[in-house]
Protein backbone atom coordinates (compact mmCIF):
# COMPACT_ATOMS: atom_id res chain seq x y z
CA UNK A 1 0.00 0.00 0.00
CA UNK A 2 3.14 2.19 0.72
CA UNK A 3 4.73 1.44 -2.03
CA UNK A 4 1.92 2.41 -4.47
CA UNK A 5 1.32 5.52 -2.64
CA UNK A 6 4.71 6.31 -3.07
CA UNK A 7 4.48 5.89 -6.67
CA UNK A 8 1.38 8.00 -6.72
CA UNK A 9 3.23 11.02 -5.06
CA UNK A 10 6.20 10.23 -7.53
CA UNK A 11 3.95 10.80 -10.45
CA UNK A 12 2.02 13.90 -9.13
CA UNK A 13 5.51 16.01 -9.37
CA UNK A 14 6.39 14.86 -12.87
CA UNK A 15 3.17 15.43 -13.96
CA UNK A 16 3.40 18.99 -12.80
CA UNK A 17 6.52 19.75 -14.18
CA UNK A 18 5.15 18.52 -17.54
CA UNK A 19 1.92 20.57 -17.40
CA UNK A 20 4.25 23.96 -15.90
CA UNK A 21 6.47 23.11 -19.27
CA UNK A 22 3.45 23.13 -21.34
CA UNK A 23 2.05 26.61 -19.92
CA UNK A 24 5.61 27.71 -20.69
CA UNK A 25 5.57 26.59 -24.20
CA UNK A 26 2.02 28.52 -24.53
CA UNK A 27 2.81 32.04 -22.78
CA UNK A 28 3.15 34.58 -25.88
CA UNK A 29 5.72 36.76 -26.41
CA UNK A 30 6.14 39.46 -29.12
CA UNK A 31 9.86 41.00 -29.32
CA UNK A 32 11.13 38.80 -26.97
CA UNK A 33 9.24 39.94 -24.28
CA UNK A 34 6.06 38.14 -22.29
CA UNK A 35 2.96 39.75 -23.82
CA UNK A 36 2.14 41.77 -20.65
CA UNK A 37 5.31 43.85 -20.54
CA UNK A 38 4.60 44.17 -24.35
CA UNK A 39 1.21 45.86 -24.42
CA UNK A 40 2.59 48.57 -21.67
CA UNK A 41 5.33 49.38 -24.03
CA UNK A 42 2.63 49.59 -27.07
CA UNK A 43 0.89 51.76 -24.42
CA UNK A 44 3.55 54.11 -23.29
CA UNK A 45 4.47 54.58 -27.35
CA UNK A 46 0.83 55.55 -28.37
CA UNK A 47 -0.11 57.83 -25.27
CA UNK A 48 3.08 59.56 -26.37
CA UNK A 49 2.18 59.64 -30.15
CA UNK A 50 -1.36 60.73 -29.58
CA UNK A 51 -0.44 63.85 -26.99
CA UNK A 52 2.23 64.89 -29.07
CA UNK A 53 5.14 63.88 -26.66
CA UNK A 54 7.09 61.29 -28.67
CA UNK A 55 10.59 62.27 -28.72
CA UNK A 56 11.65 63.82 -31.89
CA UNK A 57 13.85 62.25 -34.78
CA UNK A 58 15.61 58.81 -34.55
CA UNK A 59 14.34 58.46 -31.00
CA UNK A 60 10.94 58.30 -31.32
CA UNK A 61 10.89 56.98 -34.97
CA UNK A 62 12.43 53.87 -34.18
CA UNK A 63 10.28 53.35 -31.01
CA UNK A 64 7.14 53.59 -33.01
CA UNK A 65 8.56 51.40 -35.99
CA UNK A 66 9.68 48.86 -33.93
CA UNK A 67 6.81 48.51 -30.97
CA UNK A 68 3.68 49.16 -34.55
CA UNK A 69 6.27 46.72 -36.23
CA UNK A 70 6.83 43.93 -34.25
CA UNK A 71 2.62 44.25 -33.29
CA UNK A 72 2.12 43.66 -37.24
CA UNK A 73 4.22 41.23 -37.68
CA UNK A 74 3.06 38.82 -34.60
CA UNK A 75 -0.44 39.32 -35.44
CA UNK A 76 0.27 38.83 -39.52
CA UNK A 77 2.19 35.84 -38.77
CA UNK A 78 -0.16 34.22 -36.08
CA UNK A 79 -3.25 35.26 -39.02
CA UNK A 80 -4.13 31.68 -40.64
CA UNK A 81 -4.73 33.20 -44.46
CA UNK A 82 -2.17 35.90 -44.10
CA UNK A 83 0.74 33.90 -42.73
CA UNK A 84 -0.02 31.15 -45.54
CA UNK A 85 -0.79 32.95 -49.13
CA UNK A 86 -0.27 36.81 -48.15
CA UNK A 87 3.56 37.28 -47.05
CA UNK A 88 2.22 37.24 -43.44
CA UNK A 89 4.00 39.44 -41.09
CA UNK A 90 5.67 41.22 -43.79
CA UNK A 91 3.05 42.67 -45.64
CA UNK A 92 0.68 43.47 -42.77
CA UNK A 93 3.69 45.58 -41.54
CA UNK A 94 3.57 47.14 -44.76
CA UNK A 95 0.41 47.68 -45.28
CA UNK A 96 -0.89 48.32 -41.83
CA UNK A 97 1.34 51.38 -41.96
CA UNK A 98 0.11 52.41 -45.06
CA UNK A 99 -3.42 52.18 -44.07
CA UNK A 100 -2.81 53.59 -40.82
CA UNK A 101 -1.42 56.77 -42.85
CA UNK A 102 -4.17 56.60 -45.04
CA UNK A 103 -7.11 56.27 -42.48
CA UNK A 104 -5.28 59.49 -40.57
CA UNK A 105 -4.92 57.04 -37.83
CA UNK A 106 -1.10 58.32 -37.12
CA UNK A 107 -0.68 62.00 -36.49
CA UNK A 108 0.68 63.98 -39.01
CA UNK A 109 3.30 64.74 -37.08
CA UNK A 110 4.70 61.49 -36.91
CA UNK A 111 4.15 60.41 -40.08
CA UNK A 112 6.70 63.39 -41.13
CA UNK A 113 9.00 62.32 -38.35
CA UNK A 114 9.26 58.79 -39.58
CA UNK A 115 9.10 59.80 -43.11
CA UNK A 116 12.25 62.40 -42.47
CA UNK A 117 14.27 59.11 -40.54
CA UNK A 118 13.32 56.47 -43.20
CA UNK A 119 14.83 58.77 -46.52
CA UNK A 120 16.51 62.38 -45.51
CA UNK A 121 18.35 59.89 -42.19
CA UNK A 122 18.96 57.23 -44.53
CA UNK A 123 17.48 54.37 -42.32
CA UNK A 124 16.81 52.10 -44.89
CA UNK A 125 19.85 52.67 -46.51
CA UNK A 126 21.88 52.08 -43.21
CA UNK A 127 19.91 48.50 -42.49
CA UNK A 128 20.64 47.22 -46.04
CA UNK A 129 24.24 48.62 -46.08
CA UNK A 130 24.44 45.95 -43.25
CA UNK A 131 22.80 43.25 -44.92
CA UNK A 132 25.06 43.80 -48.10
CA UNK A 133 27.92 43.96 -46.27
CA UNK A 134 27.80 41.38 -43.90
CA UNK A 135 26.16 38.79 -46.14
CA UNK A 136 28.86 38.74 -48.63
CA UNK A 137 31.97 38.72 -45.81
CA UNK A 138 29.92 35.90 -44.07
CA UNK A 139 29.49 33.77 -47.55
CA UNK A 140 31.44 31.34 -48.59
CA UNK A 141 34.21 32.46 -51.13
CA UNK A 142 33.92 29.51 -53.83
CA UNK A 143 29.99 30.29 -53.56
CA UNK A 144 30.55 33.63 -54.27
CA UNK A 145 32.62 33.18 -57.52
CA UNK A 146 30.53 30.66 -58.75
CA UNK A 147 27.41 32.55 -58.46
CA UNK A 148 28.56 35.98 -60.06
CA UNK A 149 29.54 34.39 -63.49
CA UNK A 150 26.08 32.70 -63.69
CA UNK A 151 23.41 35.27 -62.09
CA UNK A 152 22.73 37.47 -64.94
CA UNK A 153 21.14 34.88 -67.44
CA UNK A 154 18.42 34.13 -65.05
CA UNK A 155 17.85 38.01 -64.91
CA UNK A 156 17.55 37.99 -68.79
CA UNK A 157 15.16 35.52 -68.02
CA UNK A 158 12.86 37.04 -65.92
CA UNK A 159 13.06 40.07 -67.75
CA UNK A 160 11.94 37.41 -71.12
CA UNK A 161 9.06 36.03 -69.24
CA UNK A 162 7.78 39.41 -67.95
CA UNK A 163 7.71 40.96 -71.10
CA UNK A 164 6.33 37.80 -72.51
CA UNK A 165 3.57 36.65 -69.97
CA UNK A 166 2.35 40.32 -69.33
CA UNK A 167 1.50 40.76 -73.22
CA UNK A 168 -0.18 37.15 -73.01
CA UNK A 169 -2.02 38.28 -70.39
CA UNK A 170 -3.04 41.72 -71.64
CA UNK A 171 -4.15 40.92 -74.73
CA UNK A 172 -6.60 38.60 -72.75
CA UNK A 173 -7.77 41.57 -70.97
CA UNK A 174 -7.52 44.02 -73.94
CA UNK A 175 -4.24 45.65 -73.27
CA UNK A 176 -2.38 46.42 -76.28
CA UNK A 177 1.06 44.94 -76.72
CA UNK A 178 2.26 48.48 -75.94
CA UNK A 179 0.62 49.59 -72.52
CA UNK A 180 1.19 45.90 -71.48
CA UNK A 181 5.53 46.31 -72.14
CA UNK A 182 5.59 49.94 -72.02
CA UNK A 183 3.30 51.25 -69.42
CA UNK A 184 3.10 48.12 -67.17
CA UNK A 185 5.99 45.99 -67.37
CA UNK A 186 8.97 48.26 -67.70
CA UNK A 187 8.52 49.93 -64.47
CA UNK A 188 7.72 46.91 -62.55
CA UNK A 189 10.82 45.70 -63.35
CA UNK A 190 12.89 48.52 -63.27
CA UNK A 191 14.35 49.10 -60.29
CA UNK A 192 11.99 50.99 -57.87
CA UNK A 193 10.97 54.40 -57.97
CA UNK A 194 14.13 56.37 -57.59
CA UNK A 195 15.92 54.24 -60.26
CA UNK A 196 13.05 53.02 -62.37
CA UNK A 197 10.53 55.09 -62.51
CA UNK A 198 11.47 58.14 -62.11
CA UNK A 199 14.51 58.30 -65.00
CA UNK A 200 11.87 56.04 -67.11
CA UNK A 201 9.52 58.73 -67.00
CA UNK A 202 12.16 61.31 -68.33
CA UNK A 203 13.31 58.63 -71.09
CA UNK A 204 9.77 58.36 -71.93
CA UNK A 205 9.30 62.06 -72.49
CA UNK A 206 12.12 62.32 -74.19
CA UNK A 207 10.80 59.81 -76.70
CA UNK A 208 7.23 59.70 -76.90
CA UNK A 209 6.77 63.79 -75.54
CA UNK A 210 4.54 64.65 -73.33
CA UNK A 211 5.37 65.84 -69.23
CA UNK A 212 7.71 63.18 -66.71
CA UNK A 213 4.98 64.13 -64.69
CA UNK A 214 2.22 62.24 -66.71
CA UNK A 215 4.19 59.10 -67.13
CA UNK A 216 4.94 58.88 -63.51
CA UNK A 217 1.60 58.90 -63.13
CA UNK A 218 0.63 56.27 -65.56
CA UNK A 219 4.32 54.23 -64.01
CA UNK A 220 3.69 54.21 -60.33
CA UNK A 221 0.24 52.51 -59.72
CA UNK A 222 2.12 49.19 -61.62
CA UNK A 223 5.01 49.63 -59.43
CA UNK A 224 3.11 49.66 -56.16
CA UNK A 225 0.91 47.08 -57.37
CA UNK A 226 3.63 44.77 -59.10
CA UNK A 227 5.15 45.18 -55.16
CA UNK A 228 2.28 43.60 -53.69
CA UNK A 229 2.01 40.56 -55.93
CA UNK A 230 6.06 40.45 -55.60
CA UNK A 231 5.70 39.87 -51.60
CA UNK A 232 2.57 37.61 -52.19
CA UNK A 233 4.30 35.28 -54.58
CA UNK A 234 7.62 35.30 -52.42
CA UNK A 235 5.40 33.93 -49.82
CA UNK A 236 3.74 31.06 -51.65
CA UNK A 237 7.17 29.95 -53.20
CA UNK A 238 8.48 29.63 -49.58
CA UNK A 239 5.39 27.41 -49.31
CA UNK A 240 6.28 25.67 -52.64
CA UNK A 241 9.39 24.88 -51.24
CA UNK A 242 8.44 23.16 -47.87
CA UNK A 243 6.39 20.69 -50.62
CA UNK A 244 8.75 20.29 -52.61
CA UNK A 245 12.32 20.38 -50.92
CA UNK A 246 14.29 19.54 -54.54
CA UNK A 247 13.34 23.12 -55.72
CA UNK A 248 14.82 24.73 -53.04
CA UNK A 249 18.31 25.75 -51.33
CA UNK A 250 16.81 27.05 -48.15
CA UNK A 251 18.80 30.30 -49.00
CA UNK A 252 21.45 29.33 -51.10
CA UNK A 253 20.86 29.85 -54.15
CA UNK A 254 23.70 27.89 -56.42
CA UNK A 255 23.54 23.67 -55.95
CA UNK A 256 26.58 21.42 -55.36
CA UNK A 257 27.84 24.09 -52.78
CA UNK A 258 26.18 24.29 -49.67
CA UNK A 259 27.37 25.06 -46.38
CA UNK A 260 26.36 24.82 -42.97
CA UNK A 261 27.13 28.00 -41.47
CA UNK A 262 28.71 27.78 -38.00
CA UNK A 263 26.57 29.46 -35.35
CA UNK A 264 28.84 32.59 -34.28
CA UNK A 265 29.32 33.48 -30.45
CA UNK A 266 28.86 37.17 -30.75
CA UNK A 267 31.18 39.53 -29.94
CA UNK A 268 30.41 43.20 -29.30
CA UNK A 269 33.43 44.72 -29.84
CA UNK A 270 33.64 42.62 -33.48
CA UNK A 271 29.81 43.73 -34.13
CA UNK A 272 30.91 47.66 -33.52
CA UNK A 273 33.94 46.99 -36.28
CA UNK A 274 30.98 45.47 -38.37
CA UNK A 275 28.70 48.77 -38.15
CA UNK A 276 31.75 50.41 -39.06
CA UNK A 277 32.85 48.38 -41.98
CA UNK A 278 29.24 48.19 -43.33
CA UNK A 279 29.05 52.36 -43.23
CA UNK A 280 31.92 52.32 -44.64
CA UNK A 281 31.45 50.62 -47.82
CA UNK A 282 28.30 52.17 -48.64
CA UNK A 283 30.60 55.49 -48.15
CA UNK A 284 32.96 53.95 -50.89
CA UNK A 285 29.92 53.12 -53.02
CA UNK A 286 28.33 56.70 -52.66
CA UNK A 287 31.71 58.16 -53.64
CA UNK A 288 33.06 55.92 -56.68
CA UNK A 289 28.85 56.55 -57.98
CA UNK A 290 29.82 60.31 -58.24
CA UNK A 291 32.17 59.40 -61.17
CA UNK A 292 30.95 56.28 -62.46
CA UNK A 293 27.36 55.99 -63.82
CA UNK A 294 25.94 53.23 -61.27
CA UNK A 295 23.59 53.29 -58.14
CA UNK A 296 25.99 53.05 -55.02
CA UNK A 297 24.29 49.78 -54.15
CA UNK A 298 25.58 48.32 -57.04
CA UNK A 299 28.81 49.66 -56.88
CA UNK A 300 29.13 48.58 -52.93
CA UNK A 301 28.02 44.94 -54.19
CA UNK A 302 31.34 44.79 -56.74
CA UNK A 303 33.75 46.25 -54.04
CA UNK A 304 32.24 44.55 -51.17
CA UNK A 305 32.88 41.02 -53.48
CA UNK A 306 36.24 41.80 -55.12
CA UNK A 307 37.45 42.57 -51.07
CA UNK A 308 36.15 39.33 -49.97
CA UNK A 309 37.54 37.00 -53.21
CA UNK A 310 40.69 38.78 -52.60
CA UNK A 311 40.85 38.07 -49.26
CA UNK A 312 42.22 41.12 -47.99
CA UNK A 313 39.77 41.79 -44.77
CA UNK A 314 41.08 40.56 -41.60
CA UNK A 315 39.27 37.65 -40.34
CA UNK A 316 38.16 39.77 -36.93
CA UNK A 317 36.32 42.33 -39.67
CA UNK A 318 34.41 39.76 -41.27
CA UNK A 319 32.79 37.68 -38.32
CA UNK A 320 32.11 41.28 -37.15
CA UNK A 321 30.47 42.72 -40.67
CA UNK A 322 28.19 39.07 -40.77
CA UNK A 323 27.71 39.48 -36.49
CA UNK A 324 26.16 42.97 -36.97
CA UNK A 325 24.14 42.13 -40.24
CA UNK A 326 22.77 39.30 -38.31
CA UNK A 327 21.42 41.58 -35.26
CA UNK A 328 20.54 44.10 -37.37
CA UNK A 329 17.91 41.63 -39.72
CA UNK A 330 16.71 39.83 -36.33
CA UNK A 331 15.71 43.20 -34.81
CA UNK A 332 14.86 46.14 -37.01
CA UNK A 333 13.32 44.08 -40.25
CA UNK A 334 9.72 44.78 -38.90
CA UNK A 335 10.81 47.75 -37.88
CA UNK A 336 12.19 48.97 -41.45
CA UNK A 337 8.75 47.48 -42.89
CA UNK A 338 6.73 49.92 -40.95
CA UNK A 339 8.73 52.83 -41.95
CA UNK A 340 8.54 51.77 -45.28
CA UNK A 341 4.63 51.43 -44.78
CA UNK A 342 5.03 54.91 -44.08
CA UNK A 343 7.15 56.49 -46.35
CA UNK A 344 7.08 54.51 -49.43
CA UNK A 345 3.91 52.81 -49.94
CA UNK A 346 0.67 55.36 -51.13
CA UNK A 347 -2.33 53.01 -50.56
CA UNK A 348 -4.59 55.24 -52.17
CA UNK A 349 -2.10 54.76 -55.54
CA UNK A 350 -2.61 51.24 -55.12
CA UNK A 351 -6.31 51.03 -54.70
CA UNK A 352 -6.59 53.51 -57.61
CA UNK A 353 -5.05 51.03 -60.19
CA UNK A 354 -7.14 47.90 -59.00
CA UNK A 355 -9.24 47.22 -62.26
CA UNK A 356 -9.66 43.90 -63.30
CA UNK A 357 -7.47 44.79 -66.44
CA UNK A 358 -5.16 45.82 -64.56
CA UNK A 359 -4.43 44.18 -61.96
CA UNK A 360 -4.47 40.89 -64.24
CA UNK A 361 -1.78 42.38 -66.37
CA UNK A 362 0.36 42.76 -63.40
CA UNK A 363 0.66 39.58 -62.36
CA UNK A 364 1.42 38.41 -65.73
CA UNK A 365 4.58 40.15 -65.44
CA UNK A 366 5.66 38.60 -61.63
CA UNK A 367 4.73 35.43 -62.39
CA UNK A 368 6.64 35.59 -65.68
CA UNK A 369 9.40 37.01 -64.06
CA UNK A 370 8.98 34.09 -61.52
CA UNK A 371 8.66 31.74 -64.66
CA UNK A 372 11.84 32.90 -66.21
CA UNK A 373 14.41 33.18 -63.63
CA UNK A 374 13.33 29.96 -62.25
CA UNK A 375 13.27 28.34 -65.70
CA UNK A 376 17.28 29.69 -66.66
CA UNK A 377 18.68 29.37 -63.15
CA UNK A 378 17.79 26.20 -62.89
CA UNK A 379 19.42 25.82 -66.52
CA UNK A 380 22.70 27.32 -65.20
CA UNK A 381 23.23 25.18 -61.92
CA UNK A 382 20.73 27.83 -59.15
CA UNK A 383 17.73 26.37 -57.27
CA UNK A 384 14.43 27.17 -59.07
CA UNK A 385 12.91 28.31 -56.07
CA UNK A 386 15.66 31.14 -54.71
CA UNK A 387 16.55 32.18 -58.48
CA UNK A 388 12.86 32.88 -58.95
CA UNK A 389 12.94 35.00 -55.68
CA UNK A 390 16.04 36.82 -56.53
CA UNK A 391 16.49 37.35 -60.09
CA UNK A 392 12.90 37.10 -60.58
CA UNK A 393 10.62 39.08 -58.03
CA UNK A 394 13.70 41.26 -56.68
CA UNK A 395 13.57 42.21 -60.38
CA UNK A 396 9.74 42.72 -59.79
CA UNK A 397 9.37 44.56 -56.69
CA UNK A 398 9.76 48.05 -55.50
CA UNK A 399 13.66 48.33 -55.46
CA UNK A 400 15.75 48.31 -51.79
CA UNK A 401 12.47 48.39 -50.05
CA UNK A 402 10.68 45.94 -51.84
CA UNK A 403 14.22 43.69 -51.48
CA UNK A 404 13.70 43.56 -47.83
CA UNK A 405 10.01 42.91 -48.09
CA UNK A 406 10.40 40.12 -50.27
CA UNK A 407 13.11 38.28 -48.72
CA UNK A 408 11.43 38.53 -45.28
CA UNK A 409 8.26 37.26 -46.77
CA UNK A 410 10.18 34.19 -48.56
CA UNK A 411 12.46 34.04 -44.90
CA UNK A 412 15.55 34.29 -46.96
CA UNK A 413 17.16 37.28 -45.86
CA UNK A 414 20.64 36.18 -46.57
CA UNK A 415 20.22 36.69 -50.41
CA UNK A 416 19.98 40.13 -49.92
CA UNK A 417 22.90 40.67 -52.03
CA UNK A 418 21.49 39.07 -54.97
CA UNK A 419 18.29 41.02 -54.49
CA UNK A 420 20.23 44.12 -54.95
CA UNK A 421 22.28 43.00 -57.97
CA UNK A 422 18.99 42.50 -59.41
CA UNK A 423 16.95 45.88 -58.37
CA UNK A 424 20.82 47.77 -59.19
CA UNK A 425 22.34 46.39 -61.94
CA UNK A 426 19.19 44.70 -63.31
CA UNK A 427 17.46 47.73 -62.58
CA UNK A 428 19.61 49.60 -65.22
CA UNK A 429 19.27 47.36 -68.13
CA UNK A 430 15.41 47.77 -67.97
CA UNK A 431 16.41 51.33 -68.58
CA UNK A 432 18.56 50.59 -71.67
CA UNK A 433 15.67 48.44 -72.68
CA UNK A 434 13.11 50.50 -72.56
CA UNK A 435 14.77 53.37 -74.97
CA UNK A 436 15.60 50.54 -77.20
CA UNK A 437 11.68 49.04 -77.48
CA UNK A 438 10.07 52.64 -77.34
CA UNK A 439 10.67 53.09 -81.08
CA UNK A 440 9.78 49.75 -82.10
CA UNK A 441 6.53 50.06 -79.82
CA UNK A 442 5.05 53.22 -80.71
């Protein structure tokens, strides 16, 4: 009789420990942090914003982006639909911002403020400076080589199906073979706004007459809305992949050379030298792009390579450049979402362009750029599913911003800096491209 009770009391305390384990497992935390100390910080940040005593500049920006950030993202990535078929915490991030600023749900004030830190302080271009930088020092060298002699066919590809797809699909709708290349396709895969659209527009007038000002506003609606399919697609080929595993490198893009990346012990001191190195290249970059006719990015991309195939960078400089990228991209991607919610995304431009005619045409030209770089990487040794993300919808999206937003959609961050060969360097042969077809075209 002892000896049973004995094993009854036994039991009892295991059987507690597994059920405190279990409540463990099941307490939610967003940031880190157990969801009661979260919603006082969300609380503190919004009494602040609405009275009109947020701090001012980087202070209060980032506290906004990151606590409105990190909110989206949970909730977009704990939303059944959304976290499956819609880019989940990504593009409610986004697009929570960008409603928020279009509802007049954020003051003005604010807005500005944000809007000020994300382009005049150069936030975005400080978080992917980092994610250049310290993804190419962290990569393996024979990768590296490899991939740079092969990457541009599958751009050529996705540029192929675009153009290709997007007439298919336009003449469907009743799109001439003209507004579907010209007016849809070219800016969607040219680079963003500040490198695609924008000089597009003047090439355009140029060529065909008219304002800049009216083709920007016949070029941006398919940007923003090319964007949105770009992040959406990303999404369902990171799905694609978890069904089929052959299609997929889990982030590496070229077969035959994987690598399992040892897990760091971080360093501060090293992850200081990494801010440092990263700022420093995109310096280079910005200065060698006041004499030479690239975007900085691009030019950061070659030097940032060429150092690490040389192998001139002390060893201490590159676990430091790939510590800091990798705190950076755990902490502030949400963050950087939101702001780019804010400052980049019009969601009244986007709901504007949402006929059926249109919006059909558009995603002929993502999922042909999808088709195409998939197709030819796969033809020159990549995997299908991270060319088509790369060459193809980094080709597709909105530029930096829309890099970021695809890759955290896809969770494949660390091919940032094949995301940014394709909105740079791709970015500028739409441009050549589109002064060559204009006259055949019209």
């Amino acid at each position: 009789m002892s000896s049973s009770a004995e094993r009854v009391q036994a039991v009892q305390p295991a059987e507690q420990n597994v059920t405190s384990i279990n409540n463990q497992k099941k307490a939610i935390t967003i940031f880190g942090l157990p969801l009661m100390w979260f919603i006082g910080i969300t609380v503190i940040t919004l009494a602040s914003m609405y009275t009109g005593n947020l701090p001012g500049g980087m202070l209060g920006s980032l506290l906004v982006m990151m606590v409105l950030g990190e909110l989206f993202g949970w909730v977009g990535d704990h939303t059944p639909v959304l976290k499956t078929y819609l880019g989940g915490g990504a593009i409610l991030a986004i697009f929570g911002a960008a409603y928020m600023v279009y509802a007049g749900l954020i003051p003005s004030e604010t807005v500005t403020m944000i809007d000020t830190f994300m382009k005049d302080g150069a936030f975005l271009n400080f978080y992917i400076a980092a994610l250049i930088t310290g993804s190419i020092l962290g990569m393996n060298k024979q990768i590296l080589i490899k991939v740079g002699l092969k990457y541009f066919l599958p751009i050529f590809g996705a540029v192929i199906g675009a153009m290709a797809v997007a007439g298919l699909f336009g003449a469907i709708v009743g799109f001439s073979i003209r507004d579907a290349v010209l007016v849809i396709t070219m800016p969607i895969m040219g680079g963003g706004m500040g490198a695609g659209a924008v000089p597009m527009s003047q090439i355009y007038s140029e060529l065909m007459g008219n304002d800049p000002s009216y083709y920007i506003s016949m070029l941006v609606p398919a940007l923003a809305l090319g964007n949105v399919f770009a992040i959406i697609l990303a999404s369902m080929l990171n799905i694609l992949g978890k069904k089929v595993p052959s299609l997929t490198g889990n982030g590496q893009l070229l077969k035959g050379f994987e690598y399992k990346e040892e897990k760091p012990s971080f360093d501060i001191g090293k992850m200081g030298v990494g801010l440092m190195a990263a700022v420093l290249f995109f310096t280079v970059g910005t200065l060698l792009a006041g004499f030479i006719p690239l975007h900085a990015y691009a030019l950061m991309i070659i030097i940032v390579a060429a150092a690490k195939i040389a192998g001139i960078i002390p060893e201490s400089v590159l676990d430091g450049a790939n510590q800091w990228y990798k705190f950076v991209a755990k902490n502030w991607t949400l963050a950087l979402l939101f702001g780019i919610g804010i400052a980049y995304t019009d969601l009244g431009t986007v709901l504007e362009a949402l006929t059926l005619q249109y919006i059909v045409t558009v995603l002929g030209v993502v999922v042909g750029a999808v088709i195409g770089a998939g197709l030819l990487g796969k033809l020159v040794g990549f995997y299908p599913i991270e060319s088509a993300i790369t060459a193809g919808l980094c080709m597709a999206n909105m530029g930096g911003t829309g890099d970021v937003a695809v890759l955290s959609s896809s969770r494949r961050m660390e091919l940032m800096p094949f995301a940014q060969i394709s909105s740079r360097l791709g970015g500028a042969l739409i441009l050549l491209l589109a002064g060559l077809l204009i006259p055949l075209l019209m």
